[in-house]
N, C-alpha and C. Protein backbone atom coordinates (compact mmCIF):
# COMPACT_ATOMS: atom_id res chain seq x y z
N UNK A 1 0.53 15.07 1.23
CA UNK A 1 -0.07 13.87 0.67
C UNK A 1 0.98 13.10 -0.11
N UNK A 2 1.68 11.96 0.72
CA UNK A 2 2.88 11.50 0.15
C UNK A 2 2.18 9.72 0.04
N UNK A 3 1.22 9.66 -0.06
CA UNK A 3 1.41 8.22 -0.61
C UNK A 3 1.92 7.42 -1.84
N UNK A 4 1.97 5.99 -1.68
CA UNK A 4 2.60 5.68 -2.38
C UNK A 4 1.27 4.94 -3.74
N UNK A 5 1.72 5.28 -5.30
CA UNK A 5 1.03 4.49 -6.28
C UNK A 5 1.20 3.23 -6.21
N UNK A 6 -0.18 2.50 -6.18
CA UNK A 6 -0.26 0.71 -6.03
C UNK A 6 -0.15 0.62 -7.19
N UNK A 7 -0.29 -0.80 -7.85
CA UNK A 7 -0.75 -1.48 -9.16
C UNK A 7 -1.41 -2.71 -8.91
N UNK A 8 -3.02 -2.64 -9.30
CA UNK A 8 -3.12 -4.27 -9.23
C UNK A 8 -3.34 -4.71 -10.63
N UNK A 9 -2.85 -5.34 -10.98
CA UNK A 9 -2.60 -5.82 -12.51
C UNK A 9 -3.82 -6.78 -12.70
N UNK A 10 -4.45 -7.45 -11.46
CA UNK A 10 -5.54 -8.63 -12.25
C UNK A 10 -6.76 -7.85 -11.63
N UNK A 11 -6.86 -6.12 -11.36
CA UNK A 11 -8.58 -5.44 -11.42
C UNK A 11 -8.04 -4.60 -12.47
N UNK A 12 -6.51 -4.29 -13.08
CA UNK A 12 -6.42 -3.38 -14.05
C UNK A 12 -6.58 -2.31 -13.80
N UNK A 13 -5.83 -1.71 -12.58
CA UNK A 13 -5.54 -0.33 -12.07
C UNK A 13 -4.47 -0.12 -11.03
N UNK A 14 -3.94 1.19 -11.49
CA UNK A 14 -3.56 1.93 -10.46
C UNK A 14 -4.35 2.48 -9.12
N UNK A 15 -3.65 2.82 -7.94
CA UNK A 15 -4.98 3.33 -7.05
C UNK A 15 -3.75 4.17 -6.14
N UNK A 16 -4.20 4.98 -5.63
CA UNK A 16 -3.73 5.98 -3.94
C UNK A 16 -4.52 5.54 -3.13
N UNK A 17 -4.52 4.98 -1.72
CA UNK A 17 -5.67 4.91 -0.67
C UNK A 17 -4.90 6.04 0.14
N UNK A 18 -5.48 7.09 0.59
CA UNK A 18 -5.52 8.14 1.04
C UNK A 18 -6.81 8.66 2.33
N UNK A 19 -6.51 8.37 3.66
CA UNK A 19 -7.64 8.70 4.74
C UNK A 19 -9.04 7.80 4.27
N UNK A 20 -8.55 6.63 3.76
CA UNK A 20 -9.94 5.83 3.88
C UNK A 20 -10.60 6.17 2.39
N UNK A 21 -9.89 6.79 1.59
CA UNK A 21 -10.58 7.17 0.29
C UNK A 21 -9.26 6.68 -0.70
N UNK A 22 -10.29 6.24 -2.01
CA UNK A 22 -9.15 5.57 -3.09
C UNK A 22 -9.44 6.71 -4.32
N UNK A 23 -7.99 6.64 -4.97
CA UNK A 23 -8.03 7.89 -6.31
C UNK A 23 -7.49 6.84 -7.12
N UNK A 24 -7.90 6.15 -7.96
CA UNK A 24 -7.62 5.09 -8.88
C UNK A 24 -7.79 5.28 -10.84
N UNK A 25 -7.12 4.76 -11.28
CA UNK A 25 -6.74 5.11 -12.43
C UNK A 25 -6.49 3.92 -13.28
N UNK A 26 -7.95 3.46 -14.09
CA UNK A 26 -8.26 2.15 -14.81
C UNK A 26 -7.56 2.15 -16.27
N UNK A 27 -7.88 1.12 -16.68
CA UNK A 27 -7.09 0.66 -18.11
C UNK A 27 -7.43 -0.54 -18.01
N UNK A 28 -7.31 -0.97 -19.36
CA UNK A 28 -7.50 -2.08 -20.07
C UNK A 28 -6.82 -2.47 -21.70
N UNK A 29 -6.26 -3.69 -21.45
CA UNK A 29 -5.54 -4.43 -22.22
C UNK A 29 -6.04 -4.70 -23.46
N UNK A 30 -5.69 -4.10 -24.79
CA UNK A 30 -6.90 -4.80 -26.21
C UNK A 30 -5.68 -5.05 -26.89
N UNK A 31 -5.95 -5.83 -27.74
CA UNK A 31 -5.16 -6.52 -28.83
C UNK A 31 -4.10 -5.50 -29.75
N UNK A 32 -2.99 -5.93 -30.04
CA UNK A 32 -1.88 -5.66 -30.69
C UNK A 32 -1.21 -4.66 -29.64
N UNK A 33 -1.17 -5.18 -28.61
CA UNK A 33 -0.22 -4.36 -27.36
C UNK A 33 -0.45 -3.31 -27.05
N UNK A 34 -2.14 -2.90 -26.65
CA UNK A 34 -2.52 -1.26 -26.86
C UNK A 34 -2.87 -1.51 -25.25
N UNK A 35 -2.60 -0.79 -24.45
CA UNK A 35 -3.33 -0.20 -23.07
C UNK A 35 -3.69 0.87 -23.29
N UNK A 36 -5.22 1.16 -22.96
CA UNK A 36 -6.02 2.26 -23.00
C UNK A 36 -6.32 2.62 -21.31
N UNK A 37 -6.00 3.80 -21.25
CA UNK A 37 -6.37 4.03 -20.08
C UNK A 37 -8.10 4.33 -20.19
N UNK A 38 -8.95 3.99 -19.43
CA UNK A 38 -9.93 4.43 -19.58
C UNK A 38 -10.34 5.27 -18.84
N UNK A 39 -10.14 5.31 -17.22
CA UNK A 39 -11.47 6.46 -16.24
C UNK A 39 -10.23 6.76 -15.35
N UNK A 40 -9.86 8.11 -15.09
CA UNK A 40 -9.52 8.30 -13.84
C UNK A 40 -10.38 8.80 -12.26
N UNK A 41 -10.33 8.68 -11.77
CA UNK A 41 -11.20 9.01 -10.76
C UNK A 41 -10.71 9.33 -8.92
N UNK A 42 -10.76 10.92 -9.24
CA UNK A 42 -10.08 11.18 -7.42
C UNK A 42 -11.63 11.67 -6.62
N UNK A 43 -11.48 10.81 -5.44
CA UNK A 43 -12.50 11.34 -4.75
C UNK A 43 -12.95 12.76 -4.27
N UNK A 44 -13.69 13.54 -4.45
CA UNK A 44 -14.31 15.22 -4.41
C UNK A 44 -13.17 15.34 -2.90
N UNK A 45 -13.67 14.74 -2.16
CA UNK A 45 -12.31 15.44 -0.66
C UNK A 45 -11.21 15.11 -0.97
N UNK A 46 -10.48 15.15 -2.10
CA UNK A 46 -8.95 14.50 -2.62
C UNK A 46 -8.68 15.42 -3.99
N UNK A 47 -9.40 16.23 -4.53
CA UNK A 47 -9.59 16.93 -5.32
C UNK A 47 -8.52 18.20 -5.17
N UNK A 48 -7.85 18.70 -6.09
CA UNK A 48 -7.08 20.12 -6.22
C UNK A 48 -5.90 19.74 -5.95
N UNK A 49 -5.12 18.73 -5.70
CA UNK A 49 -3.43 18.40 -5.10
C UNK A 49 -2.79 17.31 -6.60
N UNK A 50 -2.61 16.21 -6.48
CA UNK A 50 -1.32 15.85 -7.43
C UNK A 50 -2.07 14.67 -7.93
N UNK A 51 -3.10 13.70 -7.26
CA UNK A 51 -2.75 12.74 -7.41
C UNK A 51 -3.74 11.82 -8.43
N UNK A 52 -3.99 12.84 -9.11
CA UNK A 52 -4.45 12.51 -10.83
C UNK A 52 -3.38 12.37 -11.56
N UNK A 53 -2.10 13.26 -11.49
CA UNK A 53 -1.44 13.50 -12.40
C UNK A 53 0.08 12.14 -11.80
N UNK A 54 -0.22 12.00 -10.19
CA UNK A 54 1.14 11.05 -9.82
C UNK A 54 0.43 9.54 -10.59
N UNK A 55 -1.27 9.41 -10.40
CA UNK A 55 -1.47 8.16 -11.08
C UNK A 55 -1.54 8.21 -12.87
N UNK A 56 -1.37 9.49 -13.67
CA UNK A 56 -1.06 9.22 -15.06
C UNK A 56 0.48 8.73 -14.99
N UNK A 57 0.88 9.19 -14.38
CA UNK A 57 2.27 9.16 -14.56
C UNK A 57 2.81 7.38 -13.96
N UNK A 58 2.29 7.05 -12.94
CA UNK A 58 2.61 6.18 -12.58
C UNK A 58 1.99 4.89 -14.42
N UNK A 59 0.94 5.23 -14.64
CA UNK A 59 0.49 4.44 -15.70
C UNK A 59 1.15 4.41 -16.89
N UNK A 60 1.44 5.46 -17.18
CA UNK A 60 1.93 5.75 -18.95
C UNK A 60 3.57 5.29 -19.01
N UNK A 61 4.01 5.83 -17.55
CA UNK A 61 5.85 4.75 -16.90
C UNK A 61 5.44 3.27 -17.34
N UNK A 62 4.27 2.75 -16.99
CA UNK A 62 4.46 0.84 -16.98
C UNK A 62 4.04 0.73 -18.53
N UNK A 63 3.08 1.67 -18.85
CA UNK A 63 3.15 1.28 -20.13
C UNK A 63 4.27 1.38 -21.37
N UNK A 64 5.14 2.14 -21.09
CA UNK A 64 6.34 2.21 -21.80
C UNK A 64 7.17 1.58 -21.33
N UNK A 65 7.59 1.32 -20.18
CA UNK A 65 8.40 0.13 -19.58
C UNK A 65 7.93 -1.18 -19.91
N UNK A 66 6.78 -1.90 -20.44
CA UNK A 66 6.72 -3.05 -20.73
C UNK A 66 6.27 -2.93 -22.31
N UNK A 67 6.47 -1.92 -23.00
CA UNK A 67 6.27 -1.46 -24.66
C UNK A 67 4.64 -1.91 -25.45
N UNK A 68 4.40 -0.92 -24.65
CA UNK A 68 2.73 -1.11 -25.01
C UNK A 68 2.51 0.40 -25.99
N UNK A 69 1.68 0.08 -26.45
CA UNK A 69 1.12 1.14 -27.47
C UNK A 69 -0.19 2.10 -26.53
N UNK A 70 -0.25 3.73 -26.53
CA UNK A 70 -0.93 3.65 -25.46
C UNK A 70 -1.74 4.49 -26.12
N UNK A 71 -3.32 4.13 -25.73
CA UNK A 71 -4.47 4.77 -26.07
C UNK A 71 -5.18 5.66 -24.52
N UNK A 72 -5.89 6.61 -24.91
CA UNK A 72 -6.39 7.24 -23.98
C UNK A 72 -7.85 7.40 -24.24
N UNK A 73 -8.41 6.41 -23.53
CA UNK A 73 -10.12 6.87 -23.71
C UNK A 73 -10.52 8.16 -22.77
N UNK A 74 -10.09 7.86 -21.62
CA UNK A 74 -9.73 8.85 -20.34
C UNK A 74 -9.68 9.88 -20.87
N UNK A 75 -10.34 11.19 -20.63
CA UNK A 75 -9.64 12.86 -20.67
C UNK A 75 -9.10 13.32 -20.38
N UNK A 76 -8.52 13.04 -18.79
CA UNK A 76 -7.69 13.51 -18.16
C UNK A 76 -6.56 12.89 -18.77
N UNK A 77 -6.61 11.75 -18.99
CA UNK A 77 -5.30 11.03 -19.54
C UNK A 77 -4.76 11.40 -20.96
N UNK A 78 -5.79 12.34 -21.54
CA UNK A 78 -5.63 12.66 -22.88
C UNK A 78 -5.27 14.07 -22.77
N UNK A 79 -5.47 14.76 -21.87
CA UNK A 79 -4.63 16.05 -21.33
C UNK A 79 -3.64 15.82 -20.91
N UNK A 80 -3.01 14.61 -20.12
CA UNK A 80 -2.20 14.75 -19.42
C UNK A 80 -0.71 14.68 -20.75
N UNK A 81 -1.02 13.46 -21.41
CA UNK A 81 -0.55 13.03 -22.91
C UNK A 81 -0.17 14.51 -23.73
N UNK A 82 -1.24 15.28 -23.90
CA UNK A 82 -1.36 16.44 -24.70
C UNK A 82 0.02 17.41 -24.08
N UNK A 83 0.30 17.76 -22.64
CA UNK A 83 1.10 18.35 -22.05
C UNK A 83 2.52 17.33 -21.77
N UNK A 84 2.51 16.45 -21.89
CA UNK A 84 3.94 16.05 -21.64
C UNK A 84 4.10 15.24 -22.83
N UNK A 85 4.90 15.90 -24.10
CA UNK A 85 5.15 14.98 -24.98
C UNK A 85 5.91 14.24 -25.26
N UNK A 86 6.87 13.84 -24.16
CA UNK A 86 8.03 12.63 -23.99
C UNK A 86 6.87 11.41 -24.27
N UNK A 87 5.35 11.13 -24.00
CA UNK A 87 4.56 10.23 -24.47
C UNK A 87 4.00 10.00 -25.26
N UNK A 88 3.98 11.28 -26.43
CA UNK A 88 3.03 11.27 -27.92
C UNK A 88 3.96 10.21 -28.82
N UNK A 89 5.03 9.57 -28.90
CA UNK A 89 5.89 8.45 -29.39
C UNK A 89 5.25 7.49 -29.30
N UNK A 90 4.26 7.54 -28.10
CA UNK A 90 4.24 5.90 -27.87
C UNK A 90 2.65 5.99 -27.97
N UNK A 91 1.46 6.54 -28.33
CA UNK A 91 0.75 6.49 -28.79
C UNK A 91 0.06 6.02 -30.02
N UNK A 92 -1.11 4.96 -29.67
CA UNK A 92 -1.32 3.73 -30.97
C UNK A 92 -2.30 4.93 -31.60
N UNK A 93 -2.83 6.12 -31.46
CA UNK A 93 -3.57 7.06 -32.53
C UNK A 93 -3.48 8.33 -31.69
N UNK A 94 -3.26 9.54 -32.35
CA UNK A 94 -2.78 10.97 -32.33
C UNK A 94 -4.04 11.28 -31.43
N UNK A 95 -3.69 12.34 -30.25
CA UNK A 95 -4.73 12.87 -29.98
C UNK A 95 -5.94 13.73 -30.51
């Protein structure tokens, strides 16, 4: 499962289209430069392989590449945060 992470910047997500099925990974823009990721979501037949963790990753990269402050409403995104702490720096409140 080698696809590639999209971005559409004006629905405010990441996505994988994978065999006719999308694994997409939302956020939203709030005031004083905070992106919150909010919902991740891999479809049940897309379940157990990478591509929860290739779309945190693809997200929390743009958000530090364009210096955003990053919130995690998301759980998964707040686990993912919790285990790789090259990103707890750039967090607008502690997990």
């Amino acid at each position: 499962m080698d696809h590639q992470v999209m971005h559409n910047p004006t629905q405010q997500m990441f996505f994988i289209e994978y065999e006719g099925a999308k694994a997409l990974l939302s956020y939203s823009i709030r005031d004083g430069g905070i992106i919150d990721f909010t919902n991740t979501y891999v479809p049940p037949e897309l379940r157990g392989g990478t591509l929860a963790a290739r779309l945190a990753e693809a997200g929390l990269s743009y958000a530090v590449e364009r210096g955003y402050r990053i919130a995690a409403s998301c759980s998964y995104i707040r686990h993912y945060i919790a285990t790789h702490p090259r990103y707890h720096q750039y967090l607008a409140v502690s997990l």
